[in-house]
N, C-alpha and C. Protein backbone atom coordinates (compact mmCIF):
# COMPACT_ATOMS: atom_id res chain seq x y z
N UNK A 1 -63.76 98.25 143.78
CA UNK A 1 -62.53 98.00 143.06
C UNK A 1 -62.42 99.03 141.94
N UNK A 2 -61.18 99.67 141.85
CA UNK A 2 -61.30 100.53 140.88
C UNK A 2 -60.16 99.87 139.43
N UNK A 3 -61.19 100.23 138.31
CA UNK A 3 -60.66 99.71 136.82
C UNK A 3 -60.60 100.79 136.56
N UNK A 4 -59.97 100.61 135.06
CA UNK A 4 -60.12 101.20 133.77
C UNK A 4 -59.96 100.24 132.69
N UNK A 5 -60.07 100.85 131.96
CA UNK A 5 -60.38 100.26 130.16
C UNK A 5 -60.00 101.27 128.72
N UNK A 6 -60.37 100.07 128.13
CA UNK A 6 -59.71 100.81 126.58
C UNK A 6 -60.73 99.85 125.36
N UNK A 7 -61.04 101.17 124.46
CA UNK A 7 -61.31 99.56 123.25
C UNK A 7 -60.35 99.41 122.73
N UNK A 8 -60.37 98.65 121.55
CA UNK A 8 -59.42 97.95 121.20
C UNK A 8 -58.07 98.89 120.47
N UNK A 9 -58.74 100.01 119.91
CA UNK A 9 -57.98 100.85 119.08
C UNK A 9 -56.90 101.95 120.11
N UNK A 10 -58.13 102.15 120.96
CA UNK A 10 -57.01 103.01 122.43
C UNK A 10 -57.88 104.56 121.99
N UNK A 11 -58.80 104.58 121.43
CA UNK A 11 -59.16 105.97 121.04
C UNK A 11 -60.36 106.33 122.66
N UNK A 12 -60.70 105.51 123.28
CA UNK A 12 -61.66 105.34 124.30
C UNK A 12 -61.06 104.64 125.31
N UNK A 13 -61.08 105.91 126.34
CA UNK A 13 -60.31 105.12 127.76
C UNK A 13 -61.01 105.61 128.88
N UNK A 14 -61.53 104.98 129.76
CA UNK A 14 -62.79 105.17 130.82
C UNK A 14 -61.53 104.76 132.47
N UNK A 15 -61.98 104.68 133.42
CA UNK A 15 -61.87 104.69 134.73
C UNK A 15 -63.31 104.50 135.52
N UNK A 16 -63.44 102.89 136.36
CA UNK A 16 -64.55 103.33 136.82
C UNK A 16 -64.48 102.54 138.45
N UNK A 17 -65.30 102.71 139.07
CA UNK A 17 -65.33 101.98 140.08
C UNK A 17 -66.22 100.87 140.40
N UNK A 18 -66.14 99.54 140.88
CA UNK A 18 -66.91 98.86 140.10
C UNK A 18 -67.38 97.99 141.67
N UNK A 19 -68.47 96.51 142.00
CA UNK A 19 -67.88 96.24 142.81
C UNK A 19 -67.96 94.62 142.17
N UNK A 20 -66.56 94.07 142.08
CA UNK A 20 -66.65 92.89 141.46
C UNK A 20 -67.47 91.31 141.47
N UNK A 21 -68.54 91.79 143.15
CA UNK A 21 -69.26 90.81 143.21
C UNK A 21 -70.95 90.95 142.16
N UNK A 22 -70.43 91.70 141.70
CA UNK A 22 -71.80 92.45 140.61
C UNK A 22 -71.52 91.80 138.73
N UNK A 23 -70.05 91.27 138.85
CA UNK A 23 -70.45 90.23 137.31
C UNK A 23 -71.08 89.10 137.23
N UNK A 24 -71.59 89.37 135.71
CA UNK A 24 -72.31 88.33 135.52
C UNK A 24 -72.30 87.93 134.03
N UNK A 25 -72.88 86.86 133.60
CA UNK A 25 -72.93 86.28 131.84
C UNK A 25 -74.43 86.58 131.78
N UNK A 26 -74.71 87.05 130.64
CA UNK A 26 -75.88 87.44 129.92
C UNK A 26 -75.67 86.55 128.74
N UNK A 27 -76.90 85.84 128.89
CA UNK A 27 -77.24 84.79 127.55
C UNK A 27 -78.22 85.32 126.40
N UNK A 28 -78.56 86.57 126.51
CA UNK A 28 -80.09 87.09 126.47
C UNK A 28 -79.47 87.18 124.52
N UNK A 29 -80.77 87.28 123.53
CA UNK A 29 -80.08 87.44 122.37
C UNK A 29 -79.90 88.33 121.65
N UNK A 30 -79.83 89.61 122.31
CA UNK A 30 -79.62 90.58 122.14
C UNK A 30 -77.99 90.68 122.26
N UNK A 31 -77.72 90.11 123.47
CA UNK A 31 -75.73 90.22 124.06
C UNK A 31 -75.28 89.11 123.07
N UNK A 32 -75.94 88.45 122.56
CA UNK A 32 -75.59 87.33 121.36
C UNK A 32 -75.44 88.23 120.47
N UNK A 33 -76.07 88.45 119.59
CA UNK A 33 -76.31 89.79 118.55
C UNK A 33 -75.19 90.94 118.76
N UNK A 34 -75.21 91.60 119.44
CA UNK A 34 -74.43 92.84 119.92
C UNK A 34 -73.07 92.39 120.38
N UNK A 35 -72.66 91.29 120.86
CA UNK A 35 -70.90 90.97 121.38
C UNK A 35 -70.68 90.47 119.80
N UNK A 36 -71.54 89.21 119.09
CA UNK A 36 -70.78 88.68 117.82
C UNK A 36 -70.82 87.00 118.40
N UNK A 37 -70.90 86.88 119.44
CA UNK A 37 -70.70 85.66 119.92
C UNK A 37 -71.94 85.30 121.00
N UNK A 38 -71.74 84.06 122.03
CA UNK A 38 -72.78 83.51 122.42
C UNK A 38 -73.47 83.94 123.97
N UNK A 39 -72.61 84.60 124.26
CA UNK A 39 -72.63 85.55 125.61
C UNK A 39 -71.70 86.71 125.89
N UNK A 40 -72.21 87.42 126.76
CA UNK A 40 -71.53 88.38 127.16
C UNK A 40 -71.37 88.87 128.79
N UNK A 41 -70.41 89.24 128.73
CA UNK A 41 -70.01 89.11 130.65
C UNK A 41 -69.73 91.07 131.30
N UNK A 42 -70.39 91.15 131.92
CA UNK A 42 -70.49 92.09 132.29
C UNK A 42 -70.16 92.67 133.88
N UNK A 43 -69.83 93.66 134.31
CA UNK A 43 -70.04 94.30 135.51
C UNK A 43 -70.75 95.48 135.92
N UNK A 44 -71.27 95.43 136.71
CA UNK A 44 -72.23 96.83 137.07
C UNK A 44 -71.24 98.01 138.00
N UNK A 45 -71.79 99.44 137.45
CA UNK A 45 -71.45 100.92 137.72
C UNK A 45 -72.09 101.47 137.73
N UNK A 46 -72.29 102.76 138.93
CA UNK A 46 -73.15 103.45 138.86
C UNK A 46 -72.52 104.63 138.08
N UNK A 47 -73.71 105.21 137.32
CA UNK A 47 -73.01 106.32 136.32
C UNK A 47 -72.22 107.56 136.95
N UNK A 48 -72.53 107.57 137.93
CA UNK A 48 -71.32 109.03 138.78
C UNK A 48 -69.78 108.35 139.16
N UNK A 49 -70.07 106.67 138.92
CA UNK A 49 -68.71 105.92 138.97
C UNK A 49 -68.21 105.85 138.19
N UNK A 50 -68.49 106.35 136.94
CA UNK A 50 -67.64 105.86 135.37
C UNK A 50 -67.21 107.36 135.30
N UNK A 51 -65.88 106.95 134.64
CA UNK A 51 -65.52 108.85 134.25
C UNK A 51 -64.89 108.42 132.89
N UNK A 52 -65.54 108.82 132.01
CA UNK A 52 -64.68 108.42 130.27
C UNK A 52 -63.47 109.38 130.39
N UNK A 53 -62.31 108.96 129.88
CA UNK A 53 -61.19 109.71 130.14
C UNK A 53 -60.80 110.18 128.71
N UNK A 54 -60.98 109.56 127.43
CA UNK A 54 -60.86 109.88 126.27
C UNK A 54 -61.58 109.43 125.41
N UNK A 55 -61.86 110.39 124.58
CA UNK A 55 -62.49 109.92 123.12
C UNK A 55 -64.29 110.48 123.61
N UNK A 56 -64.68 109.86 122.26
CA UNK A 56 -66.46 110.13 122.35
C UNK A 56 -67.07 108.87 121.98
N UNK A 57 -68.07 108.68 122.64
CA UNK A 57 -68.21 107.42 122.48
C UNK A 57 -69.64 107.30 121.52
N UNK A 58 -70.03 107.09 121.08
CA UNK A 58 -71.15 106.38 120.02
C UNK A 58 -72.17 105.75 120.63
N UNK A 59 -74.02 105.93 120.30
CA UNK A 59 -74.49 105.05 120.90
C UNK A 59 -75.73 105.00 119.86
N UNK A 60 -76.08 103.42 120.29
CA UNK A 60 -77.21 102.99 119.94
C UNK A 60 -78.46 102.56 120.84
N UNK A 61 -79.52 103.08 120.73
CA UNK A 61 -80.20 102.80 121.44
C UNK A 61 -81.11 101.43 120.60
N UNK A 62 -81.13 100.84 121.89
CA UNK A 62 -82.07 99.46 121.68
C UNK A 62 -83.31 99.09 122.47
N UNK A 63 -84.54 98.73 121.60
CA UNK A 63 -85.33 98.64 122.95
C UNK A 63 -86.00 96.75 122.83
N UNK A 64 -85.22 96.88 124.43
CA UNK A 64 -85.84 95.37 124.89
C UNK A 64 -86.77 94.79 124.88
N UNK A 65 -86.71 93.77 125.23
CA UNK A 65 -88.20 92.43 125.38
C UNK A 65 -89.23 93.11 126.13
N UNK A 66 -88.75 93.77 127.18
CA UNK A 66 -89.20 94.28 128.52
C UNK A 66 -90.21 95.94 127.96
N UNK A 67 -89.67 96.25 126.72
CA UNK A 67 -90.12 97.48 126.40
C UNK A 67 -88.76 98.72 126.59
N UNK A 68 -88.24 98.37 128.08
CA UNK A 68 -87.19 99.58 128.30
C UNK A 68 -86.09 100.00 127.27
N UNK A 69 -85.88 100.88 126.92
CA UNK A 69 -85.11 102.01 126.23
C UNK A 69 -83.59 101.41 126.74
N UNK A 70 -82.45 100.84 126.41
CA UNK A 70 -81.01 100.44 126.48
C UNK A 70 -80.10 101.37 125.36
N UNK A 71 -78.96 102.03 126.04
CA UNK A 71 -78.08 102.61 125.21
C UNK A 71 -76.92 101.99 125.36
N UNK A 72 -76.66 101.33 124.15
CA UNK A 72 -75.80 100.55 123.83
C UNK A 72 -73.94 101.67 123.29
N UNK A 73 -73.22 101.41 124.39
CA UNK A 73 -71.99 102.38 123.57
C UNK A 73 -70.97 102.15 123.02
N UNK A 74 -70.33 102.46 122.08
CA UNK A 74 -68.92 101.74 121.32
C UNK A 74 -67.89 102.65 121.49
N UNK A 75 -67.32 102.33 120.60
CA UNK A 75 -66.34 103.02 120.11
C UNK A 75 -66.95 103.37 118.55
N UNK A 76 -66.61 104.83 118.14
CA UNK A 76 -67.12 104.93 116.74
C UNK A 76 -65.61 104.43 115.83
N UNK A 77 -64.59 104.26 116.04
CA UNK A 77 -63.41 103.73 115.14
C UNK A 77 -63.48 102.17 114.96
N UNK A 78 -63.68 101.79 116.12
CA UNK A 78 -62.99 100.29 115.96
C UNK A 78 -64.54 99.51 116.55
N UNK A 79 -65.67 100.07 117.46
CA UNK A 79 -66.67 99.52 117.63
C UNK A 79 -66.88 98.50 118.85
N UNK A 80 -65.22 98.55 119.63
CA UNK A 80 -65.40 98.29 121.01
C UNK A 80 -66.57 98.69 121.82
N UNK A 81 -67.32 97.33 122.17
CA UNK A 81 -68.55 97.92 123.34
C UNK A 81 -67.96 98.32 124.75
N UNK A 82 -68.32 99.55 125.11
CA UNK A 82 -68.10 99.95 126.06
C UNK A 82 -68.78 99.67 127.72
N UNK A 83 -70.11 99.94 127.43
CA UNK A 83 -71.15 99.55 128.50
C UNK A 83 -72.48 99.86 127.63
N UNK A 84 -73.51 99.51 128.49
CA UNK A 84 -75.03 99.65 128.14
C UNK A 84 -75.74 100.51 129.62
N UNK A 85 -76.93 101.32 129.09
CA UNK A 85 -77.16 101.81 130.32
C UNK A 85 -78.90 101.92 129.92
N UNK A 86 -79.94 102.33 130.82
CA UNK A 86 -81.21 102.35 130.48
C UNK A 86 -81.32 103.89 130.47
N UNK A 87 -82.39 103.91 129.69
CA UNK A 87 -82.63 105.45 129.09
C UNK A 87 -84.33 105.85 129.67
N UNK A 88 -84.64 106.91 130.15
CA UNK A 88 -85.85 107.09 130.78
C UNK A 88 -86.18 106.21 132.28
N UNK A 89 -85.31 105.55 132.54
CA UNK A 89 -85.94 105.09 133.85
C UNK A 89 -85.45 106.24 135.27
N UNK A 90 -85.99 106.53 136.62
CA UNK A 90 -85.76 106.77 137.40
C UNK A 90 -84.97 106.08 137.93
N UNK A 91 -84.46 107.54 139.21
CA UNK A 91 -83.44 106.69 140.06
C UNK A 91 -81.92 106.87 139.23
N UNK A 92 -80.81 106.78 140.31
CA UNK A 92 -79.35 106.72 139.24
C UNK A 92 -79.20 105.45 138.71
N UNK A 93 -78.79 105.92 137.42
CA UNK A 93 -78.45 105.60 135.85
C UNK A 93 -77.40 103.97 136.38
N UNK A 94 -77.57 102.48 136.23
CA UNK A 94 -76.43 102.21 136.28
C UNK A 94 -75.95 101.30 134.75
N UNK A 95 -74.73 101.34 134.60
CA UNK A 95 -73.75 100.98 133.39
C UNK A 95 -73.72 99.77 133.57
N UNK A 96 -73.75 98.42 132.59
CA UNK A 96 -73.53 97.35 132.37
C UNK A 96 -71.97 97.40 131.86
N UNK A 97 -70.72 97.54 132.29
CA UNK A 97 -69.80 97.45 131.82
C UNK A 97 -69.51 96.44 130.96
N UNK A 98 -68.92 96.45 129.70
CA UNK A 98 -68.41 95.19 128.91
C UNK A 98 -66.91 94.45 129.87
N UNK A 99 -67.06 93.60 129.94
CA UNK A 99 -65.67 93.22 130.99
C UNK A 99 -64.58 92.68 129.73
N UNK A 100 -64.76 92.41 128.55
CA UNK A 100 -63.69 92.36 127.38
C UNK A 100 -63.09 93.48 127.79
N UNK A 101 -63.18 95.27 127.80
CA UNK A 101 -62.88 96.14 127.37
C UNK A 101 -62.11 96.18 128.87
N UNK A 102 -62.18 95.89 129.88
CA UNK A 102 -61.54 96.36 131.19
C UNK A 102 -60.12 95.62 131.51
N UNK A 103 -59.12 96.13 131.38
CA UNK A 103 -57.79 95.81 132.11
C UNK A 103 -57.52 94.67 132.52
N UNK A 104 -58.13 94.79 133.78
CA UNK A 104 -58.18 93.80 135.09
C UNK A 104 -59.09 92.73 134.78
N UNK A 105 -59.50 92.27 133.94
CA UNK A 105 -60.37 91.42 133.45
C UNK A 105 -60.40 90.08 133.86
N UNK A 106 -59.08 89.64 134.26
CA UNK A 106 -58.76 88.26 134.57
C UNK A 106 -58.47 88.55 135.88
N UNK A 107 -58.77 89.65 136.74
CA UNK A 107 -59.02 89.59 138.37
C UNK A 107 -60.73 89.14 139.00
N UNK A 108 -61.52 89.34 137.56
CA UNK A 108 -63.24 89.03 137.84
C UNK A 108 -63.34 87.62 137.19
N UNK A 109 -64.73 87.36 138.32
CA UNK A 109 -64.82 86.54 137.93
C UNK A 109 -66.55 86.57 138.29
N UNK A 110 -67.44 85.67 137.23
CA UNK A 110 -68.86 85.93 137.00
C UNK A 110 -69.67 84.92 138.32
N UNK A 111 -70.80 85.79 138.86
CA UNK A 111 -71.31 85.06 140.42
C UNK A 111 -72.74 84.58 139.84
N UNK A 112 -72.82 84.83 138.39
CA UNK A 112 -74.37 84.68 137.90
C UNK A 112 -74.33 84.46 136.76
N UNK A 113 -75.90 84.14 135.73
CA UNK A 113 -75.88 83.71 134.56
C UNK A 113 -77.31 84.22 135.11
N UNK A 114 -77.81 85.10 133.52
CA UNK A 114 -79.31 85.48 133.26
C UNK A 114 -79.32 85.35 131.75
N UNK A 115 -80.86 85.27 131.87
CA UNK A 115 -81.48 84.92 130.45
C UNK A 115 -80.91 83.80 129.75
N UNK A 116 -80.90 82.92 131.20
CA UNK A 116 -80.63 81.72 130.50
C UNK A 116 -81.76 80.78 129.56
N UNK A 117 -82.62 81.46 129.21
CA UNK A 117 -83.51 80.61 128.43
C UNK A 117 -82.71 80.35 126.91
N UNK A 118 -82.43 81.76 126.82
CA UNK A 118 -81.50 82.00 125.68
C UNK A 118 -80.20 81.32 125.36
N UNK A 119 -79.80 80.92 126.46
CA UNK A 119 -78.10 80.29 126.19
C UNK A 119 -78.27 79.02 125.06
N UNK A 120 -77.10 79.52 124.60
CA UNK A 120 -76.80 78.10 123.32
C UNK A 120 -76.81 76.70 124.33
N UNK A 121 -77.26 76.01 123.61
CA UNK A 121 -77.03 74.71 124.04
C UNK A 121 -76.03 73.48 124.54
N UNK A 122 -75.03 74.18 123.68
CA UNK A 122 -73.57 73.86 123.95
C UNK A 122 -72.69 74.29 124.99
N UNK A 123 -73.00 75.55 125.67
CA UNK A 123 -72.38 76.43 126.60
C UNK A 123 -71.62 75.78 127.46
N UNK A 124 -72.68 74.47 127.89
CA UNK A 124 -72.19 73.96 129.42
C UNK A 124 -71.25 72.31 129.22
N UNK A 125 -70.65 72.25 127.60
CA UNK A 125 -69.59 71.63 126.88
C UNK A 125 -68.23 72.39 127.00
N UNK A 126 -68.31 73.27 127.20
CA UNK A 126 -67.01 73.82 126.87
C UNK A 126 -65.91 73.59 127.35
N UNK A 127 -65.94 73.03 128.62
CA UNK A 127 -64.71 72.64 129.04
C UNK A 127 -64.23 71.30 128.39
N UNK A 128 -65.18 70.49 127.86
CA UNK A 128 -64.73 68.84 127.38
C UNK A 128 -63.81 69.59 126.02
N UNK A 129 -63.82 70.45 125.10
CA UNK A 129 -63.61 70.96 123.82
C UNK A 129 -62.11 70.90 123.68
N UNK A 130 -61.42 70.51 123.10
CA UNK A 130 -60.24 70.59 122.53
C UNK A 130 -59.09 72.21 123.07
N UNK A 131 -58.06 72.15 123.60
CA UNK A 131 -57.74 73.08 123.91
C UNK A 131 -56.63 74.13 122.94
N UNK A 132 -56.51 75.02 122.61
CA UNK A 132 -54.93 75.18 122.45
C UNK A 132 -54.80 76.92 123.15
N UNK A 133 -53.26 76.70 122.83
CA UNK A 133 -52.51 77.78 123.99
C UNK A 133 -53.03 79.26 123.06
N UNK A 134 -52.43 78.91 121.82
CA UNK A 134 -52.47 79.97 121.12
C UNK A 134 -53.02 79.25 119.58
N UNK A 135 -52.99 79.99 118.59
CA UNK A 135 -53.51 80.14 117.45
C UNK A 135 -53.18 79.10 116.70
């Protein structure tokens, strides 16, 4: 399936090809930490599939539980996460896409949940919770 994306400001605009049975929610607390909130939902790309179309993107590298090297990318204006990718491993490179930042966002839908040790406790409440449309 082919996307694109934007952060929030529009200074960073990517195109990638993706395949949508590859999202998933990350509970891990790092994607807690790094989204602002209690999970984060992602899709996988291989890096010869992503083509950044504008802007430069910013990165932080983070290193995991696991030991491995993660480059975390934003936006340097507004700080939209872009994707995450591993640094030093063999083999092609693949991108954790942020699925906030992608278009088509409400055409995916997540086939998995990892690091669920980590998930808040509340997670699997959310549907009982009070609703509203807007603000």
């Amino acid at each position: 399936m082919k996307i694109d994306g934007a952060c929030h400001c529009g200074n960073i605009t990517y195109e990638a090809e993706i395949d949508p049975e590859k999202m998933a929610v990350c509970h891990c607390s790092d994607c807690q930490t790094l989204s602002g909130t209690a999970f984060r939902t992602i899709v996988f790309t291989q890096e010869s599939d992503f083509n950044l179309k504008s802007g430069e993107l910013k990165t932080y590298v983070k290193v995991a539980e696991s030991g491995r090297k993660r480059a975390q990318t934003f936006c340097p204006d507004c700080g939209t996460p872009i994707y995450a990718g591993r640094i030093g491993d063999e083999g092609p490179a693949v991108f954790g896409l942020r699925v906030g930042a992608i278009k088509q966002r409400d055409q995916l839908r997540p086939f998995r949940q990892v690091w669920c040790r980590s998930a808040q406790d509340w997670i699997d409440n959310l549907g009982a919770l009070e609703k509203s449309e807007t603000q």
